[in-house]
N, C-alpha and C. Protein backbone atom coordinates (compact mmCIF):
# COMPACT_ATOMS: atom_id res chain seq x y z
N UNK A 1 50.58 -50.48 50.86
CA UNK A 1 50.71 -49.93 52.21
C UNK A 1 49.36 -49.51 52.79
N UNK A 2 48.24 -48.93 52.04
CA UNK A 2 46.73 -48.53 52.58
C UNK A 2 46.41 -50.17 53.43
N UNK A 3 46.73 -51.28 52.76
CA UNK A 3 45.97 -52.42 54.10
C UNK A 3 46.68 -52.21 55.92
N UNK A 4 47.92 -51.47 55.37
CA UNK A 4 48.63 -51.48 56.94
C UNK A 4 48.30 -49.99 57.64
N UNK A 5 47.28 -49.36 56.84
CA UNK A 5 47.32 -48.10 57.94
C UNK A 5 45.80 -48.45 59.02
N UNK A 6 46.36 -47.16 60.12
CA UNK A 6 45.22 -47.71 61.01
C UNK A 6 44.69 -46.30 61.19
N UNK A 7 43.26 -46.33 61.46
CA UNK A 7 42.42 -44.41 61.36
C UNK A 7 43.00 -44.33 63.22
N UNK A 8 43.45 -45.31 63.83
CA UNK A 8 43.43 -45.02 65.31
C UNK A 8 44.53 -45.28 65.86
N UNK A 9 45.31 -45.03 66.96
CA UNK A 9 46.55 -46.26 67.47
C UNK A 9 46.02 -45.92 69.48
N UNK A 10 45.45 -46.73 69.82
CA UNK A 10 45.02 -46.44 71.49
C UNK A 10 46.22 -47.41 72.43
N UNK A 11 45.84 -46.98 73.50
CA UNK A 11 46.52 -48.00 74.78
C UNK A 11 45.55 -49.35 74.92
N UNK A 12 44.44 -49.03 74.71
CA UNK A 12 43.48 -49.89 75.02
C UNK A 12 42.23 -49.91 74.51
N UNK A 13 41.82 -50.67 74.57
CA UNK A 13 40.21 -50.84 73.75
C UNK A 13 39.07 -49.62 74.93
N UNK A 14 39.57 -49.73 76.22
CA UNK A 14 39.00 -48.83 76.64
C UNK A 14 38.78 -47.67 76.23
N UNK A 15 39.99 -47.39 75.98
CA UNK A 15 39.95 -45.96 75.42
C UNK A 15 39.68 -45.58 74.15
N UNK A 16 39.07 -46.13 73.67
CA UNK A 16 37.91 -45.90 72.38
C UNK A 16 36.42 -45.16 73.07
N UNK A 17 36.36 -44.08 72.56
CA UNK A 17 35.36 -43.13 72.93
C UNK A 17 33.97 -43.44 71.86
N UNK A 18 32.81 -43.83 73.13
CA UNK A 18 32.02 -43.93 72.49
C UNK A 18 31.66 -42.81 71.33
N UNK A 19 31.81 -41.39 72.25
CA UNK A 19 31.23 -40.22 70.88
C UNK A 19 32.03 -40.23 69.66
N UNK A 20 33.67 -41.21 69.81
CA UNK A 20 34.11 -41.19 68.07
C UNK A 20 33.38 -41.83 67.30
N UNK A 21 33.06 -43.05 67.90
CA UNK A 21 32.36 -44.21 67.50
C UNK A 21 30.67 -43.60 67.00
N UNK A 22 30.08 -42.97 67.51
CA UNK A 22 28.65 -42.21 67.27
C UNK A 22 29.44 -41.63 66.16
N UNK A 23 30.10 -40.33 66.09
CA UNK A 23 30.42 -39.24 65.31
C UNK A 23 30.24 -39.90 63.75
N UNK A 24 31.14 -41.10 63.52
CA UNK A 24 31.17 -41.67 62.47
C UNK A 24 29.84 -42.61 62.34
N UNK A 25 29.34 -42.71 62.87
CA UNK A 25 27.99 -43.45 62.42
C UNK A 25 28.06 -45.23 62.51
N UNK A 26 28.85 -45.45 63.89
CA UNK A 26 29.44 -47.03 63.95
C UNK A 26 28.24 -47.34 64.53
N UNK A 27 27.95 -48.60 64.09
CA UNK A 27 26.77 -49.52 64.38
C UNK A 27 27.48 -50.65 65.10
N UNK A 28 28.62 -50.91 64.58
CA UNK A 28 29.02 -52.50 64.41
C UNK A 28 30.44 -52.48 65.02
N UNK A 29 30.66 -53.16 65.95
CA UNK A 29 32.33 -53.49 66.38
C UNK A 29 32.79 -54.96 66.49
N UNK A 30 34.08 -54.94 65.52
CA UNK A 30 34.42 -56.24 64.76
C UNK A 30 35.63 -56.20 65.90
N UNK A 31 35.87 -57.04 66.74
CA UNK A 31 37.03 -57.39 67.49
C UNK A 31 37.93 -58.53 67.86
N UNK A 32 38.88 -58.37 67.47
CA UNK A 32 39.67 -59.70 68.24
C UNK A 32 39.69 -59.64 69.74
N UNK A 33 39.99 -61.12 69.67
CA UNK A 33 40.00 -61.88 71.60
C UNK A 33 41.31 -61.28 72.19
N UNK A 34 41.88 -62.27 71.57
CA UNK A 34 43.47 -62.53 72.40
C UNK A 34 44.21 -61.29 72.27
N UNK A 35 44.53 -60.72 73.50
CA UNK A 35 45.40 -59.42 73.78
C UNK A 35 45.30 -58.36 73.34
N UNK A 36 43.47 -58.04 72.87
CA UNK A 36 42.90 -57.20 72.69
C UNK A 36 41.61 -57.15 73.74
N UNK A 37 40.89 -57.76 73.55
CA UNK A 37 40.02 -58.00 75.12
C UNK A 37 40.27 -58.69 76.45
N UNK A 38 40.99 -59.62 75.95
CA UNK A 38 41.65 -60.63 76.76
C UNK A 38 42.77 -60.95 76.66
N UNK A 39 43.40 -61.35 77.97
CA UNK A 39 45.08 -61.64 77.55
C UNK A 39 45.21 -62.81 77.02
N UNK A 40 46.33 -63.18 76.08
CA UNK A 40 46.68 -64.50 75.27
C UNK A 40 45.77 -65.81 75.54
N UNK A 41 44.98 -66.45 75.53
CA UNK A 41 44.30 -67.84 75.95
C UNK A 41 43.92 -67.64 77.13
N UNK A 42 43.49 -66.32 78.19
CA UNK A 42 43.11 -65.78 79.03
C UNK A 42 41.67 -65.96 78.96
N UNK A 43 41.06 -66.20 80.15
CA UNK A 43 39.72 -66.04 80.29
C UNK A 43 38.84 -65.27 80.85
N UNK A 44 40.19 -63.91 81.27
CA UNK A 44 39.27 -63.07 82.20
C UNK A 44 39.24 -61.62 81.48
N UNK A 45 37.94 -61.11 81.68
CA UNK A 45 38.78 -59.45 80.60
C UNK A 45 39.06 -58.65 81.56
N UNK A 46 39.71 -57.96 81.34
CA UNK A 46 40.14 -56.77 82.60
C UNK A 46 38.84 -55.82 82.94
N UNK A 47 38.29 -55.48 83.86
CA UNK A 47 37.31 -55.08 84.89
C UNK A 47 36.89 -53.19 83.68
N UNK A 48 38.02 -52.50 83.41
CA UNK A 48 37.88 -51.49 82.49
C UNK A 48 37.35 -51.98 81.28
N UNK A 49 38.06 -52.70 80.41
CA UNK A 49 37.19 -53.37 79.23
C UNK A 49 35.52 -53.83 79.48
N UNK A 50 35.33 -54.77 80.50
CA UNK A 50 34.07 -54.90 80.88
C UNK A 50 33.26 -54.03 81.01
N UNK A 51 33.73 -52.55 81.41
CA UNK A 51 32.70 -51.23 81.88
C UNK A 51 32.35 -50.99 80.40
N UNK A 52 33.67 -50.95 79.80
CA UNK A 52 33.94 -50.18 78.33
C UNK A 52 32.37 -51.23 77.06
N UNK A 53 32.51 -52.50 77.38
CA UNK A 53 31.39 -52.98 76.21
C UNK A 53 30.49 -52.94 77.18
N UNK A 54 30.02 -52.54 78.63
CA UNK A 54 28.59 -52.47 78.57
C UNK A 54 28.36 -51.35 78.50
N UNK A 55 29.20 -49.98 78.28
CA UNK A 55 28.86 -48.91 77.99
C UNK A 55 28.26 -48.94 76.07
N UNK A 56 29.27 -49.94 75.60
CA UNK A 56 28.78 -50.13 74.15
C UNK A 56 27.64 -50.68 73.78
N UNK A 57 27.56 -51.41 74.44
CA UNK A 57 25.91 -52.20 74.38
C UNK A 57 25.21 -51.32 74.99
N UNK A 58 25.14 -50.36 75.58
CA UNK A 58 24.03 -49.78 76.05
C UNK A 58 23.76 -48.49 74.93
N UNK A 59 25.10 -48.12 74.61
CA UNK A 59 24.69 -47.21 73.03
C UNK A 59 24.06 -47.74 72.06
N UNK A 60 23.68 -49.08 72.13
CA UNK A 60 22.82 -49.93 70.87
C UNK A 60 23.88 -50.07 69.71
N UNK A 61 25.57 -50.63 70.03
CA UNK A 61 26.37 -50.99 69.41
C UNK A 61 26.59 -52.48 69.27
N UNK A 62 26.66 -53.07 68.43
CA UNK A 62 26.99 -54.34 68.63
C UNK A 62 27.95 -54.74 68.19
N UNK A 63 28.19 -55.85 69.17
CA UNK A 63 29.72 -56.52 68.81
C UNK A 63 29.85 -57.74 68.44
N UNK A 64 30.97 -57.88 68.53
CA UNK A 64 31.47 -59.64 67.32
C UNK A 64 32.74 -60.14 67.76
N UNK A 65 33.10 -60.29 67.92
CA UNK A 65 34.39 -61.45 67.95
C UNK A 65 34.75 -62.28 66.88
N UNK A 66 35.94 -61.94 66.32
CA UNK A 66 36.51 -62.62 65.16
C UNK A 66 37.74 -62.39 65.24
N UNK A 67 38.02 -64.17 65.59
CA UNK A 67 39.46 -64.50 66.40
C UNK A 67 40.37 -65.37 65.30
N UNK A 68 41.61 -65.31 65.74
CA UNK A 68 42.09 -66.65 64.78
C UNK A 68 42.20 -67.71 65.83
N UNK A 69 41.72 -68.13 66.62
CA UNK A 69 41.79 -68.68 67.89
C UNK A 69 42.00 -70.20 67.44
N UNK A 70 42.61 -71.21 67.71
CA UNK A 70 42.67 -72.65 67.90
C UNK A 70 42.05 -73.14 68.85
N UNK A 71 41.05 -72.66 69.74
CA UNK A 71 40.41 -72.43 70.57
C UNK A 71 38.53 -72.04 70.73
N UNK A 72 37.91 -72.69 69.62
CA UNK A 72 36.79 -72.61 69.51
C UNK A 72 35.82 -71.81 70.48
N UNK A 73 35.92 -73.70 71.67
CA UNK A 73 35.13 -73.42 72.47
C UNK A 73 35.44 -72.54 73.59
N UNK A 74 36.47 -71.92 73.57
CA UNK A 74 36.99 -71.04 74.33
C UNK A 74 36.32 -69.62 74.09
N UNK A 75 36.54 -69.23 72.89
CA UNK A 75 35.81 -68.13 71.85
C UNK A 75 34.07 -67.89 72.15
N UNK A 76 33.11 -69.04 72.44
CA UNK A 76 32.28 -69.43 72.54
C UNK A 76 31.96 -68.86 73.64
N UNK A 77 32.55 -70.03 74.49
CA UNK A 77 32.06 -69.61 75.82
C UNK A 77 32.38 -67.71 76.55
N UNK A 78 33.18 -67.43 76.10
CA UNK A 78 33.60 -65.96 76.43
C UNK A 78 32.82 -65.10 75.73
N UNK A 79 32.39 -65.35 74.24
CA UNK A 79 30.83 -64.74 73.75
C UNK A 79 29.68 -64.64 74.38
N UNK A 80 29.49 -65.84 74.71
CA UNK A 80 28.31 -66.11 75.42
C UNK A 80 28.17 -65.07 76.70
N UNK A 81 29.14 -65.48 77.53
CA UNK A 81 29.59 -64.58 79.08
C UNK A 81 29.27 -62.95 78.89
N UNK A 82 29.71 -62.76 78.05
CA UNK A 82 29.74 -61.24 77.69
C UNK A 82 28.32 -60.71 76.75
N UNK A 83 27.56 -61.55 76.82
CA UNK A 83 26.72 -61.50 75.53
C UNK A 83 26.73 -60.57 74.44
N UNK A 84 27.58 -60.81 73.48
CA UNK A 84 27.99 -60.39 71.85
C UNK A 84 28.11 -62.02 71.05
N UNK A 85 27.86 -61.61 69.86
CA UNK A 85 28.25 -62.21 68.77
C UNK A 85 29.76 -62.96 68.72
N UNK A 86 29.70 -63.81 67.65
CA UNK A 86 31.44 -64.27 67.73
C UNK A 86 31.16 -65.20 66.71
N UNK A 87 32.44 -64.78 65.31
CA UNK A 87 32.55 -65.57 64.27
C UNK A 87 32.98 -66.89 64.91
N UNK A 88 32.09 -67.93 64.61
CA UNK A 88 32.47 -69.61 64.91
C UNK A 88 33.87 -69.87 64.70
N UNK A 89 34.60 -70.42 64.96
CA UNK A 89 35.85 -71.19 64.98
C UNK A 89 36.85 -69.94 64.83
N UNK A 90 38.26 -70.20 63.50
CA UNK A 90 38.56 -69.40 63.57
C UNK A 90 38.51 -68.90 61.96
N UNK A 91 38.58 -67.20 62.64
CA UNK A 91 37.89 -66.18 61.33
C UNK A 91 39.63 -66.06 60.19
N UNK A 92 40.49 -66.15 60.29
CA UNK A 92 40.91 -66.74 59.12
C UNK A 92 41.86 -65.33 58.96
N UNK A 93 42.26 -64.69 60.03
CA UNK A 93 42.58 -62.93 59.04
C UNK A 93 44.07 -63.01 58.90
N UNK A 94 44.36 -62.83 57.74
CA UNK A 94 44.03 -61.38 57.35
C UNK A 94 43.27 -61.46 56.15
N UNK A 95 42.68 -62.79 55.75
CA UNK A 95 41.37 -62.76 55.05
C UNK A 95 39.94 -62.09 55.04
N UNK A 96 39.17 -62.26 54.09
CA UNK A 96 37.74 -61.28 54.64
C UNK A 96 36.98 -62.50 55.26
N UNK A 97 36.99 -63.36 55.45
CA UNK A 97 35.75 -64.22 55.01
C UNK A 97 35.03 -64.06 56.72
N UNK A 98 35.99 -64.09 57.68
CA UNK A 98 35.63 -63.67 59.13
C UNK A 98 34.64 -62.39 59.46
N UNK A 99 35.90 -61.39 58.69
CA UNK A 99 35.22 -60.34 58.83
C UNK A 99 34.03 -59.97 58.04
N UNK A 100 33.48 -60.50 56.92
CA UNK A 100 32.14 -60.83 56.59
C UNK A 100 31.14 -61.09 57.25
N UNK A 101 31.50 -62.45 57.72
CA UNK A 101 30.74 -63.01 58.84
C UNK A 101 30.39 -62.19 60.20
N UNK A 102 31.46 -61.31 60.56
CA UNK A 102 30.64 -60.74 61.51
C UNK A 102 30.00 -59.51 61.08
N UNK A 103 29.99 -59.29 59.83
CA UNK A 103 29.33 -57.70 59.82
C UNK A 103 27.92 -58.56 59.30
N UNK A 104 28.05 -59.70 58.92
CA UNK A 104 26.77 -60.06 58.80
C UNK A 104 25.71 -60.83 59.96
N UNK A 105 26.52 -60.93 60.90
CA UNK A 105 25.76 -60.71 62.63
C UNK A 105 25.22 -59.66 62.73
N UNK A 106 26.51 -58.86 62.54
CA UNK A 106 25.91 -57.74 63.38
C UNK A 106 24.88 -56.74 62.66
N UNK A 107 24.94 -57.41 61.58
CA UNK A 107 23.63 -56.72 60.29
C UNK A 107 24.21 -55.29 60.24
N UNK A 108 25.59 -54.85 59.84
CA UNK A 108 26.22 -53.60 59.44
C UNK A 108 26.31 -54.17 58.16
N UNK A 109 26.70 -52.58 57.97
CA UNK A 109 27.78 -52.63 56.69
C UNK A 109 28.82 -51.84 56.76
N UNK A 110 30.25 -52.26 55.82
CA UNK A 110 31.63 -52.14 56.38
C UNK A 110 31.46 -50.69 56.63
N UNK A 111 31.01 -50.00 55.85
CA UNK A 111 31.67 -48.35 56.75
C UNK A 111 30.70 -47.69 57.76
N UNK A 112 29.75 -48.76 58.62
CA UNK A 112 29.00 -48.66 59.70
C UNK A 112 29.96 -49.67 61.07
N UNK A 113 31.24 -49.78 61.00
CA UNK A 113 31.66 -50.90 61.64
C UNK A 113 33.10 -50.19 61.85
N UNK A 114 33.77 -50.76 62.90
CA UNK A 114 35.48 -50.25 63.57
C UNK A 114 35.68 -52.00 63.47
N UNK A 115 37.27 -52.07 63.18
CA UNK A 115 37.65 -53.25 63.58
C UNK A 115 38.52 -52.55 64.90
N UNK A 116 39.01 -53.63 65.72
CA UNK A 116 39.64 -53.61 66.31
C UNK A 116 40.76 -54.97 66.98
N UNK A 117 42.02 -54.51 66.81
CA UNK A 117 42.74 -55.55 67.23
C UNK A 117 44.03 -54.90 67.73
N UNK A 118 45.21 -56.01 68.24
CA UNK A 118 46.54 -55.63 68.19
C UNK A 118 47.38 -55.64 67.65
N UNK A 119 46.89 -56.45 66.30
CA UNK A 119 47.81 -56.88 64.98
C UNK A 119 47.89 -56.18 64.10
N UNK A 120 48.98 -55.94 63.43
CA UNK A 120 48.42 -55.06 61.89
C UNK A 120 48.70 -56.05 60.93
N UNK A 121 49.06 -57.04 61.23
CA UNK A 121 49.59 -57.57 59.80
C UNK A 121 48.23 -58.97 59.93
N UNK A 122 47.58 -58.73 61.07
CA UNK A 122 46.27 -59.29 60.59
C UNK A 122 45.15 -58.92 61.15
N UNK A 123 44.55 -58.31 62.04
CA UNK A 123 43.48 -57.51 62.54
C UNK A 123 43.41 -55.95 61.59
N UNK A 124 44.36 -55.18 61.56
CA UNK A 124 43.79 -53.94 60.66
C UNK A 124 44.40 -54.03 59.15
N UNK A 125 44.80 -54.98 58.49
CA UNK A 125 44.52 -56.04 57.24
C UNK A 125 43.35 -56.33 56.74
N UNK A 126 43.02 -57.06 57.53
CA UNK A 126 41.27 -57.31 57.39
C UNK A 126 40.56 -56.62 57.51
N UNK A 127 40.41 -55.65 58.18
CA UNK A 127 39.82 -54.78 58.45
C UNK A 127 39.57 -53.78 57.39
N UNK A 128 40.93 -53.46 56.71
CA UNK A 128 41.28 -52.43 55.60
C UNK A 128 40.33 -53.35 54.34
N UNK A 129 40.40 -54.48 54.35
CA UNK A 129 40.36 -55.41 53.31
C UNK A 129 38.90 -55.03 52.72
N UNK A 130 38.22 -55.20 54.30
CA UNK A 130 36.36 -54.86 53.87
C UNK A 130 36.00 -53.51 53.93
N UNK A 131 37.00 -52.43 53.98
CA UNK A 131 36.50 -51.60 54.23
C UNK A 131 36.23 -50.55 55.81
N UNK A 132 36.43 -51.20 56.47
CA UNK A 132 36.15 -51.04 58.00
C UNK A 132 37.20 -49.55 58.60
N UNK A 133 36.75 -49.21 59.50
CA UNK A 133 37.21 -48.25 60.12
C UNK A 133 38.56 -48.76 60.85
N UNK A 134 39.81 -48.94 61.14
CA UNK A 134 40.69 -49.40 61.81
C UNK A 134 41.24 -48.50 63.53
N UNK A 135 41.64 -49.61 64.40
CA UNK A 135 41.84 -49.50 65.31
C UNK A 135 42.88 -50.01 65.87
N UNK A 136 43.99 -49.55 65.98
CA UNK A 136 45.11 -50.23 66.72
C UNK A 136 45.54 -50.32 67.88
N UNK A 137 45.09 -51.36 69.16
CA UNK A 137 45.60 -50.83 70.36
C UNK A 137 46.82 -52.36 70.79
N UNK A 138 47.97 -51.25 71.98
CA UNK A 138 48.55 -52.14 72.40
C UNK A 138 48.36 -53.64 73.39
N UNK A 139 48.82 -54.88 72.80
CA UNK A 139 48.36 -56.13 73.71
C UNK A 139 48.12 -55.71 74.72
N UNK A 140 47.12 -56.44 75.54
CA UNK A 140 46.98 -56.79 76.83
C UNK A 140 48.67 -57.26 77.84
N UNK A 141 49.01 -58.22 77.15
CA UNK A 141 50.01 -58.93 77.70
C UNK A 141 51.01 -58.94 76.64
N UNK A 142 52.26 -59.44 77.37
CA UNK A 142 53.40 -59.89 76.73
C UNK A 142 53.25 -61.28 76.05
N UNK A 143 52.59 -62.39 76.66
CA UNK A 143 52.93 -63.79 75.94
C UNK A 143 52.07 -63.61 75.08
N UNK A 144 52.30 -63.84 74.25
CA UNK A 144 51.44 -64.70 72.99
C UNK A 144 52.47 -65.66 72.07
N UNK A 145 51.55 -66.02 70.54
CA UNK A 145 52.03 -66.63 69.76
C UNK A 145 53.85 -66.61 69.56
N UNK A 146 54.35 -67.34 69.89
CA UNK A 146 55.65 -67.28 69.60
C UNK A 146 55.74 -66.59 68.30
N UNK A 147 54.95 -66.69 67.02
CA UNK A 147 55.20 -66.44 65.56
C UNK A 147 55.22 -64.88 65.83
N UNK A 148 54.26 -64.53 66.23
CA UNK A 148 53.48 -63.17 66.87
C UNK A 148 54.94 -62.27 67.56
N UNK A 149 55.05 -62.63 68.37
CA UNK A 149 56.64 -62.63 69.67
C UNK A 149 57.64 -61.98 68.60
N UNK A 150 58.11 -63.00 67.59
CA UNK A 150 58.65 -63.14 67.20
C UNK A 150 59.13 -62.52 65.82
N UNK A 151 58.38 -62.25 64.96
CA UNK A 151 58.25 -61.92 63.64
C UNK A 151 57.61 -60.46 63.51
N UNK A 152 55.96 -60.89 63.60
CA UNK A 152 55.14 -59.75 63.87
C UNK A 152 55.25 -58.32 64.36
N UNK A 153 55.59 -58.82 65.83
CA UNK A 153 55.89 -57.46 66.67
C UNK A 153 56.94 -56.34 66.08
N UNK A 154 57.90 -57.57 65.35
CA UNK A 154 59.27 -56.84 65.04
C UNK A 154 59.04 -55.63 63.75
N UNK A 155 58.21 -56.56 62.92
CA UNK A 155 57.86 -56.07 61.25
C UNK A 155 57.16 -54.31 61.65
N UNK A 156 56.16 -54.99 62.49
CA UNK A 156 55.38 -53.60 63.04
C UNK A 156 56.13 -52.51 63.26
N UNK A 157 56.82 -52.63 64.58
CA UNK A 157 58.02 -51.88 65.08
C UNK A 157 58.23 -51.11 63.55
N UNK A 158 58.82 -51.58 62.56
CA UNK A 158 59.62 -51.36 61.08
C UNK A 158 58.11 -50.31 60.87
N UNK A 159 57.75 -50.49 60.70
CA UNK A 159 56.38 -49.98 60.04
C UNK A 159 56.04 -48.93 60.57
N UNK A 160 55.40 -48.93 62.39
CA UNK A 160 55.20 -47.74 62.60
C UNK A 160 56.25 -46.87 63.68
N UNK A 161 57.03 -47.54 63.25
CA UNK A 161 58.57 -46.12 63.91
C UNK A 161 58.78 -46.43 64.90
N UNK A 162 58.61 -47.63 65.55
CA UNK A 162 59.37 -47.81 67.05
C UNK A 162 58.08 -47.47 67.73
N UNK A 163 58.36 -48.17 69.08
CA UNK A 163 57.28 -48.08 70.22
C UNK A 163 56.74 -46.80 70.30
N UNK A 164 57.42 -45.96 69.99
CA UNK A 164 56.76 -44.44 70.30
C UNK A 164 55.24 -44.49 69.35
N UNK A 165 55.90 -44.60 68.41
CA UNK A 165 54.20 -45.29 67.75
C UNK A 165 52.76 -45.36 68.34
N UNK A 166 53.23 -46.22 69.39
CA UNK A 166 51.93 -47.06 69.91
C UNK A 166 51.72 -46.95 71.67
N UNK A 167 51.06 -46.27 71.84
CA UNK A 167 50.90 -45.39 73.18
C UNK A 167 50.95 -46.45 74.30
N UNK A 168 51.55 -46.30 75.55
CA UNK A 168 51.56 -47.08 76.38
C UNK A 168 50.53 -47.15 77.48
């Protein structure tokens, strides 16, 4: 059960406070794409998120992207746009080998680093896996992965007590 707990549960990636992020001594932010920065195969981030990482980049935080994306060059190009880091193809979670890869961008080490995603059964998995600080916020959107839709959401629900859980 320690791979499924999370140190955080937010509405949004916004609302991650830079001074928690200082307090603990974060260098490094490991994040998923889809319906954590961006909605499902979405290409736009919401206008708050955007304030939110150039407030991070201007604390001398760096970021990463490590997606399970089928969607490479999608991943790519939205790295680029935003200028952060981003594990190549897809990072594989709830494996480490992603999340390796980006703490080795971002030249951290795991307990200098937050993951962040909307998944638990694979963003704060991985996360737990290397060590990392965990972050749980609710999707962006409703569509995603049918498997996701379908399975995932439900297991969670089981796990952390019903929507009340997970702040709206």
């Amino acid at each position: 059960m320690s791979l499924l707990k999370t140190d955080r549960m937010l509405r949004r990636v916004s609302d991650l406070e830079l001074a928690w992020l200082q307090e603990r001594g974060i260098r490094g932010i490991v994040s998923d794409l889809d319906n954590t920065l961006a909605a499902w195969h979405g290409d736009e981030i919401p206008s708050e998120i955007l304030a939110w990482l150039d407030a991070v980049k201007a604390a001398r935080i760096g970021v990463c992207l490590c997606s399970n994306t089928r969607r490479p060059a999608r991943l790519a190009r939205i790295a680029q746009t935003l200028g952060i880091h981003h594990v190549p193809g897809n990072a594989g979670k709830p494996g480490r080998a992603g999340v390796l890869k980006a703490l080795e961008l971002l030249a951290v080490l795991p307990n200098e680093a937050v993951m962040i995603g909307d998944q638990l059964f694979t963003d704060m998995v991985a996360g737990n896996r290397v060590g990392l600080t965990t972050v749980l916020v609710n999707p962006l959107a409703d569509k995603e992965f049918i498997g996701t839709k379908l399975i995932s959401r439900n297991a969670e629900k089981l796990i952390l007590r019903g929507e009340r859980a997970r702040p709206r």
